[in-house]
Every structure is written in C-alpha cells, then in structure tokens.
PDB file of N, CA and C in Angstrom:
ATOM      1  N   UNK A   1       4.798  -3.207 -10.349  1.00  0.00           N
ATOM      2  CA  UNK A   1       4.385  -1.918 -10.892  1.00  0.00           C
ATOM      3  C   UNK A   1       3.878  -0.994  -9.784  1.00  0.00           C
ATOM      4  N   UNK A   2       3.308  -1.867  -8.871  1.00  0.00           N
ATOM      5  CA  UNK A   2       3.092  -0.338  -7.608  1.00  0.00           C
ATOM      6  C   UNK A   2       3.894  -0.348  -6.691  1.00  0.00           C
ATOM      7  N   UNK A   3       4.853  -1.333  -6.663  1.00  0.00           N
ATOM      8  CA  UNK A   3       5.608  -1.168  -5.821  1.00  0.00           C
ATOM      9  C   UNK A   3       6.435  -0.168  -6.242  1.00  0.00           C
ATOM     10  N   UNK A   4       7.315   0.341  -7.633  1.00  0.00           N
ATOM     11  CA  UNK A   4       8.302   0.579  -8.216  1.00  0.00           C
ATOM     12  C   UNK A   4       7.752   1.772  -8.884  1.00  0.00           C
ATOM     13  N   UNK A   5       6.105   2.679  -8.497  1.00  0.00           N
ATOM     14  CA  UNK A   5       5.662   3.531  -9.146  1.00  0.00           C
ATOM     15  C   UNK A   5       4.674   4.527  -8.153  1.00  0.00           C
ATOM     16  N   UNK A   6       4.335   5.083  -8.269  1.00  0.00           N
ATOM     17  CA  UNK A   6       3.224   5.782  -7.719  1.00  0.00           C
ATOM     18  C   UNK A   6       1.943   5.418  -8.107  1.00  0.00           C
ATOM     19  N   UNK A   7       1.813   4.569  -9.200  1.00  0.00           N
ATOM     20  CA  UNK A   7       0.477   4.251  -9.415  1.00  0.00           C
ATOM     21  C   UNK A   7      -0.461   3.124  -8.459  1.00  0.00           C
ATOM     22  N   UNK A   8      -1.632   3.524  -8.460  1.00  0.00           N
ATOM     23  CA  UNK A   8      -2.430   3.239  -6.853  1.00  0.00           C
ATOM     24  C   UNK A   8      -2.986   1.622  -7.722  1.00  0.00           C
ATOM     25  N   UNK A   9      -3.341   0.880  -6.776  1.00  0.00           N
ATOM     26  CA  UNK A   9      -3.553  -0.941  -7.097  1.00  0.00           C
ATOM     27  C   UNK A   9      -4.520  -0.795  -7.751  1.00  0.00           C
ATOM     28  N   UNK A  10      -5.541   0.172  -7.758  1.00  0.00           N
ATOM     29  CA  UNK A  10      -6.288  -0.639  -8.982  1.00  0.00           C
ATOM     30  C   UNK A  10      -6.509  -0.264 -10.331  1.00  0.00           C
ATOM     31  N   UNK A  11      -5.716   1.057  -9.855  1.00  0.00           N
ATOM     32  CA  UNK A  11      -5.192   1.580 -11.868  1.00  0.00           C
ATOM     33  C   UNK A  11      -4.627   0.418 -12.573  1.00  0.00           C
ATOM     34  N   UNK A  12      -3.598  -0.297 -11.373  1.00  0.00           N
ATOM     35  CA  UNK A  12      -2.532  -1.651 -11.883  1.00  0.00           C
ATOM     36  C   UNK A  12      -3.259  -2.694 -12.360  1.00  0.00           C
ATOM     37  N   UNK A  13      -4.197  -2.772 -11.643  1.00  0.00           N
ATOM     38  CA  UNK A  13      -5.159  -4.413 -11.269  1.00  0.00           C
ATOM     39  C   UNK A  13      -5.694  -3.641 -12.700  1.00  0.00           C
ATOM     40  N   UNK A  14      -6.550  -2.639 -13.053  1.00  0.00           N
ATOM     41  CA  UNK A  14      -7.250  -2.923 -14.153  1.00  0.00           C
ATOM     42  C   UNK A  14      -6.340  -3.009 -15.520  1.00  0.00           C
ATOM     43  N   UNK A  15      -5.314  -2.377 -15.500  1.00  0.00           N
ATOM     44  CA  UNK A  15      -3.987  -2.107 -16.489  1.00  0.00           C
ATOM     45  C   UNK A  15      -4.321  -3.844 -16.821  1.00  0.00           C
ATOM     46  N   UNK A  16      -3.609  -4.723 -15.752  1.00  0.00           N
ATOM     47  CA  UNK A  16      -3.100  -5.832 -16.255  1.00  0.00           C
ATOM     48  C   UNK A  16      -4.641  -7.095 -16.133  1.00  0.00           C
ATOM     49  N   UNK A  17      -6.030  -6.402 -15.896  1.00  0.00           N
ATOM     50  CA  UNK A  17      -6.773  -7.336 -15.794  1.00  0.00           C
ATOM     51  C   UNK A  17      -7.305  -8.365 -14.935  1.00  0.00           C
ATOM     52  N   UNK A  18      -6.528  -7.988 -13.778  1.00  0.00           N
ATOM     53  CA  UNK A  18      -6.826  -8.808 -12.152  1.00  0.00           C
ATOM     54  C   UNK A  18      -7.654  -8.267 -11.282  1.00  0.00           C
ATOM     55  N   UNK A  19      -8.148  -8.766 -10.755  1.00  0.00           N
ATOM     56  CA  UNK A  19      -8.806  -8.127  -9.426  1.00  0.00           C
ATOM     57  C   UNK A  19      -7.910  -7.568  -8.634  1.00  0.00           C
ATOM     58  N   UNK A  20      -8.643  -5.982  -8.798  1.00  0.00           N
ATOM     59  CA  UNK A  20      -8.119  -5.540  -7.532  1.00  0.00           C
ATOM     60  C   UNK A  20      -7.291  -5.889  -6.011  1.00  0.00           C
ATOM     61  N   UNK A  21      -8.694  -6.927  -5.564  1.00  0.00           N
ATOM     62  CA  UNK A  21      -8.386  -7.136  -4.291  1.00  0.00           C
ATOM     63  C   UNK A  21      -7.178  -8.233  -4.216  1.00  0.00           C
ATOM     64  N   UNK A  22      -6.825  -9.278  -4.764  1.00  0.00           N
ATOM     65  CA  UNK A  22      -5.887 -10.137  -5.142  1.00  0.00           C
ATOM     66  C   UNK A  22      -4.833  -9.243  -5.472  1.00  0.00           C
ATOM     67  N   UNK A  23      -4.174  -8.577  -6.335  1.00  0.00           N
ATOM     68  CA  UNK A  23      -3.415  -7.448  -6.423  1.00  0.00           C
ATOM     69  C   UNK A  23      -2.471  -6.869  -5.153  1.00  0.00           C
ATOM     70  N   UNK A  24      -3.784  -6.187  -4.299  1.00  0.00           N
ATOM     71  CA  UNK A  24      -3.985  -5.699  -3.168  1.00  0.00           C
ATOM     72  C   UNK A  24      -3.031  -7.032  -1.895  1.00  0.00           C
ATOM     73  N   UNK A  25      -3.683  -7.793  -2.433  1.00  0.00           N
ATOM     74  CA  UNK A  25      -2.930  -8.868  -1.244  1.00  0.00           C
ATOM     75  C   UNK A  25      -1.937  -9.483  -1.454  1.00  0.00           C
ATOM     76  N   UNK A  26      -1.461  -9.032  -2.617  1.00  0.00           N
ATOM     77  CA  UNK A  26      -0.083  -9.426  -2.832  1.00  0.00           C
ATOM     78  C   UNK A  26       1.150  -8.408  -2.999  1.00  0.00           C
ATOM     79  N   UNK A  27       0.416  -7.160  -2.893  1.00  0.00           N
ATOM     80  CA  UNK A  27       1.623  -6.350  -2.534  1.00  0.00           C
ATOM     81  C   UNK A  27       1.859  -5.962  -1.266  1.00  0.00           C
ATOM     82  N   UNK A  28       0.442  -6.062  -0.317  1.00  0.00           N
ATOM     83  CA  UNK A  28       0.859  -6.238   1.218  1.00  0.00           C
ATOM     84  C   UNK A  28       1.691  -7.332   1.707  1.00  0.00           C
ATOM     85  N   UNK A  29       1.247  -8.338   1.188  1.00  0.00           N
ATOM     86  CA  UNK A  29       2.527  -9.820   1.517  1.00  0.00           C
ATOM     87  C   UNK A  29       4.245  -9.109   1.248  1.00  0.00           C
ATOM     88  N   UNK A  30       4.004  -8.801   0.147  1.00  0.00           N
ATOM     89  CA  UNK A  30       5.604  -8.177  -0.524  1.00  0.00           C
ATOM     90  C   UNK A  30       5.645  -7.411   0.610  1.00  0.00           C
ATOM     91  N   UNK A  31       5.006  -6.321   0.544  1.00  0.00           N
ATOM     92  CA  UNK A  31       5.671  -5.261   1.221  1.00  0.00           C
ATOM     93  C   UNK A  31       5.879  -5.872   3.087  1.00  0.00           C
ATOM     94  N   UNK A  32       4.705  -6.549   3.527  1.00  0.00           N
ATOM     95  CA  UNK A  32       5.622  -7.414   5.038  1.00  0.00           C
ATOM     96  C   UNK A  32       6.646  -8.257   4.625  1.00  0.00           C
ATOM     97  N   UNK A  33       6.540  -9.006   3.719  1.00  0.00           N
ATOM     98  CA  UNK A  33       8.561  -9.896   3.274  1.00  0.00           C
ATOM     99  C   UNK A  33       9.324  -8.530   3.340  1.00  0.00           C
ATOM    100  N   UNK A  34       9.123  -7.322   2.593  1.00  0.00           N
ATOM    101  CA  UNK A  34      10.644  -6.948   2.265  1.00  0.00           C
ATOM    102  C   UNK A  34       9.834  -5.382   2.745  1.00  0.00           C
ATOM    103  N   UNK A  35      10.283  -5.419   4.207  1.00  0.00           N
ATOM    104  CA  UNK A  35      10.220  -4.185   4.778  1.00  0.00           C
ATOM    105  C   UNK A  35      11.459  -3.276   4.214  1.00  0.00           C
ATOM    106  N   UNK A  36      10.707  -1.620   4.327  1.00  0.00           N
ATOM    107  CA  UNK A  36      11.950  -0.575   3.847  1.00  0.00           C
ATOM    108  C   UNK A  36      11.744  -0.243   5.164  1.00  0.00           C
ATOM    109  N   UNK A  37      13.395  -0.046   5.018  1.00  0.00           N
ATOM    110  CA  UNK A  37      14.703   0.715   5.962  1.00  0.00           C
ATOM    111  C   UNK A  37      14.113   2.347   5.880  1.00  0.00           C
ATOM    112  N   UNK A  38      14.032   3.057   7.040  1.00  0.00           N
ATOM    113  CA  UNK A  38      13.616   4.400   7.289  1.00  0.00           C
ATOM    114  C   UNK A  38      14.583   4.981   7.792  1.00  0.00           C
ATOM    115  N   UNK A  39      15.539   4.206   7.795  1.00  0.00           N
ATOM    116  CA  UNK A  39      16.779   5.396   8.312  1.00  0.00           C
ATOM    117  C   UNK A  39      17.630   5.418   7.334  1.00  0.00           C
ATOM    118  N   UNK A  40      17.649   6.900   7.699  1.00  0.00           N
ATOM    119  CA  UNK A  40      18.457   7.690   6.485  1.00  0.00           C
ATOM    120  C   UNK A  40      19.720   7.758   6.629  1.00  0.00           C
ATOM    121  N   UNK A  41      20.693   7.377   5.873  1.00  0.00           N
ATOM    122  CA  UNK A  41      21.886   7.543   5.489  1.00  0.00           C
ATOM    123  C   UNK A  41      22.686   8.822   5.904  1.00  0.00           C
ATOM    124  N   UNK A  42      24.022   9.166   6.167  1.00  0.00           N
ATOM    125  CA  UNK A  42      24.720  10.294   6.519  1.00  0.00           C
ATOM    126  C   UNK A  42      24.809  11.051   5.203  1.00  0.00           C
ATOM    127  N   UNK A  43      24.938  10.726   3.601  1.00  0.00           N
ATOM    128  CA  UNK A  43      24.755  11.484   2.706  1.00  0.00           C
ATOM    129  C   UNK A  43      23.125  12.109   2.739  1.00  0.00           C
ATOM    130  N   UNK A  44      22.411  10.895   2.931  1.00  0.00           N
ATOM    131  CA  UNK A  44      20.596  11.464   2.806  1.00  0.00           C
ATOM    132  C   UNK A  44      20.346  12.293   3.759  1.00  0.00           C
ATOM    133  N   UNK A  45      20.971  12.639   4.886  1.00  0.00           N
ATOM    134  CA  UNK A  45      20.308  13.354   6.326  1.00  0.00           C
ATOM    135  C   UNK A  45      20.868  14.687   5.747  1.00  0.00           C
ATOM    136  N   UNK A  46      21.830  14.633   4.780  1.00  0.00           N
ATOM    137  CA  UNK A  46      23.235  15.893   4.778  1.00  0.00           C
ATOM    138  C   UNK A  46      21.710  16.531   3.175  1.00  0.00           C
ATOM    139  N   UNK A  47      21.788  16.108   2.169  1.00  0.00           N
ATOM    140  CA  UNK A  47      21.100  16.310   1.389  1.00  0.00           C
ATOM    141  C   UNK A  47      19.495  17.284   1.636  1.00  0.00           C
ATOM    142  N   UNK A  48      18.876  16.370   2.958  1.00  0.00           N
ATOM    143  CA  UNK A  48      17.507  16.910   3.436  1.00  0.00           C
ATOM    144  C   UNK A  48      17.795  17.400   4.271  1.00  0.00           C
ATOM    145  N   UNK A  49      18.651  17.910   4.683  1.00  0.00           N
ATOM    146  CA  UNK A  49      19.265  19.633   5.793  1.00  0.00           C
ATOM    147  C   UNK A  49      19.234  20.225   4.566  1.00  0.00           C
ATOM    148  N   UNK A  50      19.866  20.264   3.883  1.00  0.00           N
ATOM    149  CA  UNK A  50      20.079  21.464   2.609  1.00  0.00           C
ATOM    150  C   UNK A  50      18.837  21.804   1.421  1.00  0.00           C
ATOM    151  N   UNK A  51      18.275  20.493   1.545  1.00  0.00           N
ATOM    152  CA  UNK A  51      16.816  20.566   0.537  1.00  0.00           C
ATOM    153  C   UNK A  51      15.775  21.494   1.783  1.00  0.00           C
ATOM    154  N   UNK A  52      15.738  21.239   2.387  1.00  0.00           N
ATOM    155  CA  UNK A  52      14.983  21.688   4.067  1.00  0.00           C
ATOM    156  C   UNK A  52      15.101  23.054   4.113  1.00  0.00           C
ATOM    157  N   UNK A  53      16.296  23.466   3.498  1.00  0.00           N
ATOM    158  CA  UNK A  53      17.061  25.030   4.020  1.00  0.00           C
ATOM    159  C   UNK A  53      16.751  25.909   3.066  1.00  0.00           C
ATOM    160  N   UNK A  54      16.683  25.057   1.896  1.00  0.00           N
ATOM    161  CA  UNK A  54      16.432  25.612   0.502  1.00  0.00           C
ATOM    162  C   UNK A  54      15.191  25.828   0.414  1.00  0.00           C
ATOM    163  N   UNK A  55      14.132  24.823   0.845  1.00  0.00           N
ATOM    164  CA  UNK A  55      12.718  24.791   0.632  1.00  0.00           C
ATOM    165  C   UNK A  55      12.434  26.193   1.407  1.00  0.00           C
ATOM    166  N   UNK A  56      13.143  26.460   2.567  1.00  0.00           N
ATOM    167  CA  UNK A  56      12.571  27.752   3.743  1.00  0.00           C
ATOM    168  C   UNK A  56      12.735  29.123   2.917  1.00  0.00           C
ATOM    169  N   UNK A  57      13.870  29.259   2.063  1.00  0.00           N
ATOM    170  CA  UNK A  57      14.620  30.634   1.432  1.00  0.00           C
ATOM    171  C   UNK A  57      13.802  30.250   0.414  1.00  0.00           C
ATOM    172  N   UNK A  58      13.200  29.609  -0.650  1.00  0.00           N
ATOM    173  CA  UNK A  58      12.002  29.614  -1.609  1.00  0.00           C
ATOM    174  C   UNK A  58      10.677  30.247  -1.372  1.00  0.00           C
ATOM    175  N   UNK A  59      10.249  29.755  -0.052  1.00  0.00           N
ATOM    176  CA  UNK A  59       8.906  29.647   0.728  1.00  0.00           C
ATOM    177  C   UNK A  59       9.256  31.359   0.967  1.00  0.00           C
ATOM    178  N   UNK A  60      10.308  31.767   1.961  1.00  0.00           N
ATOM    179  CA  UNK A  60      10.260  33.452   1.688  1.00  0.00           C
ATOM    180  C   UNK A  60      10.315  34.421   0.355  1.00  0.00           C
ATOM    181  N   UNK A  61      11.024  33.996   0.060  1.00  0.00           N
ATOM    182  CA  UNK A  61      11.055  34.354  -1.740  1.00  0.00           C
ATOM    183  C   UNK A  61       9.702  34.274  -2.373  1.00  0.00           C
ATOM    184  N   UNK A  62       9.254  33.952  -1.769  1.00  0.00           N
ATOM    185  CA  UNK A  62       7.664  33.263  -2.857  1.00  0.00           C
ATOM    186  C   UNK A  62       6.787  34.085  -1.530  1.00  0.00           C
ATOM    187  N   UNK A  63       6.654  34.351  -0.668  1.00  0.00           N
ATOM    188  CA  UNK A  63       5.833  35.309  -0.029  1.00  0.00           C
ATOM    189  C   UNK A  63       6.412  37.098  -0.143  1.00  0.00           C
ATOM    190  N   UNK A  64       7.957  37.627  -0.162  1.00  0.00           N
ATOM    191  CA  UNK A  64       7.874  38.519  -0.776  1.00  0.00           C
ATOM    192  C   UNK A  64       7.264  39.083  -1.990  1.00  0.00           C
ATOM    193  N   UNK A  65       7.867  37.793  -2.899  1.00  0.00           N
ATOM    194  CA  UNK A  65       7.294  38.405  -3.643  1.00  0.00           C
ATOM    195  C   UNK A  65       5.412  38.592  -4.642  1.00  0.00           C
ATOM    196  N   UNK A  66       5.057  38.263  -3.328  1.00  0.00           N
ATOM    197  CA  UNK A  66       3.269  37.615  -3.060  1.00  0.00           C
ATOM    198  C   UNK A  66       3.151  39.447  -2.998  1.00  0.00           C
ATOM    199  N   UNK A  67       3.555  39.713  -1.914  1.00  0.00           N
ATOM    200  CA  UNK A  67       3.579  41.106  -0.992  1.00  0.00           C
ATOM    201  C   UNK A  67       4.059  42.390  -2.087  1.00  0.00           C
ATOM    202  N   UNK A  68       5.194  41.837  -2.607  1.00  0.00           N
ATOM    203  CA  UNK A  68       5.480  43.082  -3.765  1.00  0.00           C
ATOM    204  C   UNK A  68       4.297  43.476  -5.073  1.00  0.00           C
ATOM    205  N   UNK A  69       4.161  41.896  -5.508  1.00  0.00           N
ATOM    206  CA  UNK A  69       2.893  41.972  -5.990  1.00  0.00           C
ATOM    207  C   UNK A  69       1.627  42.960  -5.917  1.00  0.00           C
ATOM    208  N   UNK A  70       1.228  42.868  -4.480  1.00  0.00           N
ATOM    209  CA  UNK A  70       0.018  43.157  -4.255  1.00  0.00           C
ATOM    210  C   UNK A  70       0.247  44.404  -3.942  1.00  0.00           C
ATOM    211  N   UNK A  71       1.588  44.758  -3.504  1.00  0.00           N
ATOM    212  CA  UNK A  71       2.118  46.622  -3.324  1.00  0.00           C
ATOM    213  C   UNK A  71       2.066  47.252  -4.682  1.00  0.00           C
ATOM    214  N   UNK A  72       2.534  46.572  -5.856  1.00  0.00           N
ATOM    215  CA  UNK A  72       2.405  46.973  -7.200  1.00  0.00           C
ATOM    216  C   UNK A  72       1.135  47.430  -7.617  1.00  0.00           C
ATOM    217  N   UNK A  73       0.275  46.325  -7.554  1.00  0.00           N
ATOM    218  CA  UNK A  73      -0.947  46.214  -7.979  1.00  0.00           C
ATOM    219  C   UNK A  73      -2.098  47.661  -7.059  1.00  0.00           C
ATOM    220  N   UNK A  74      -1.663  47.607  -6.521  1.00  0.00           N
ATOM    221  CA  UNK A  74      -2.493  48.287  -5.389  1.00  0.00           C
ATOM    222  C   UNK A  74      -2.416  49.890  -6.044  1.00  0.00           C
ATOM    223  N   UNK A  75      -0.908  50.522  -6.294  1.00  0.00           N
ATOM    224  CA  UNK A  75      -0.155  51.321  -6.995  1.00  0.00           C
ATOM    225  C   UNK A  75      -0.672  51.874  -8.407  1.00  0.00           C
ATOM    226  N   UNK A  76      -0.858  50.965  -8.797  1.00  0.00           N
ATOM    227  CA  UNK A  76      -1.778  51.049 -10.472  1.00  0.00           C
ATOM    228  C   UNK A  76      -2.579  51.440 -10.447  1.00  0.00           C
ATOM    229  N   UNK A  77      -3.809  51.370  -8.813  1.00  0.00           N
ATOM    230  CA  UNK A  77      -5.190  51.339  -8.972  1.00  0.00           C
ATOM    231  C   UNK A  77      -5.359  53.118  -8.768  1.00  0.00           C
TER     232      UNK A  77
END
C-alpha cells in the first residue's frame, strides 16, 4: 500500500494496525531488494520534452493573464 500509493507509513501502519516502525522497515528492505530504474525511456524523455514545453506556454499564459487582470482592475478604479 505505500509502495503502490502516495500514502505516507503511518497513515498505512495505523489503517492496518501495525507499528509504524516495523512497517517502516519493511518497506525500506523492499524498496533495497527491488530498486527503481531512473532512466527514462525514449517514449518517456519524448513525452517530458513536450509536458516541459507545455508546462512553460501555461506558466506564460497564467502570468499574462495575472498582468491583464490587474490592468483591468486598475481601469475600474
């Protein structure tokens, strides 16, 4: 369950009634047995260029229109 979730060990540990710390030491064991792979794939690298590119043209979009905003507002007064 925390491996396969975002939920933190001792939301889990109390969910299912264990100690925390036991919990805790058994998903560090797991997680040294079955290390994750950090390299990204030629579809995943291609995907997070374009999520990356997208996030930048949002991030401007979302400060124009911060700026138009406050040109509007200003206008009214």
């Amino acid at each position: 369950m925390v491996i396969e979730s975002t939920r933190p060990i001792a939301r889990v540990a109390r969910d299912l009634g264990i100690n925390e710390g036991t919990l805790g030491n058994w998903v560090a064991t797991y997680r040294r047995e079955h290390p994750v792979s950090e390299e990204l794939g030629v579809e995943d690298r291609t995907r997070l260029r374009a999520l990356e590119r997208e996030n930048r043209e949002l991030k401007l979009q979302n400060e124009f229109l911060k700026k138009a905003a406050a040109y509007f507002a200003r206008e009214q007064q």
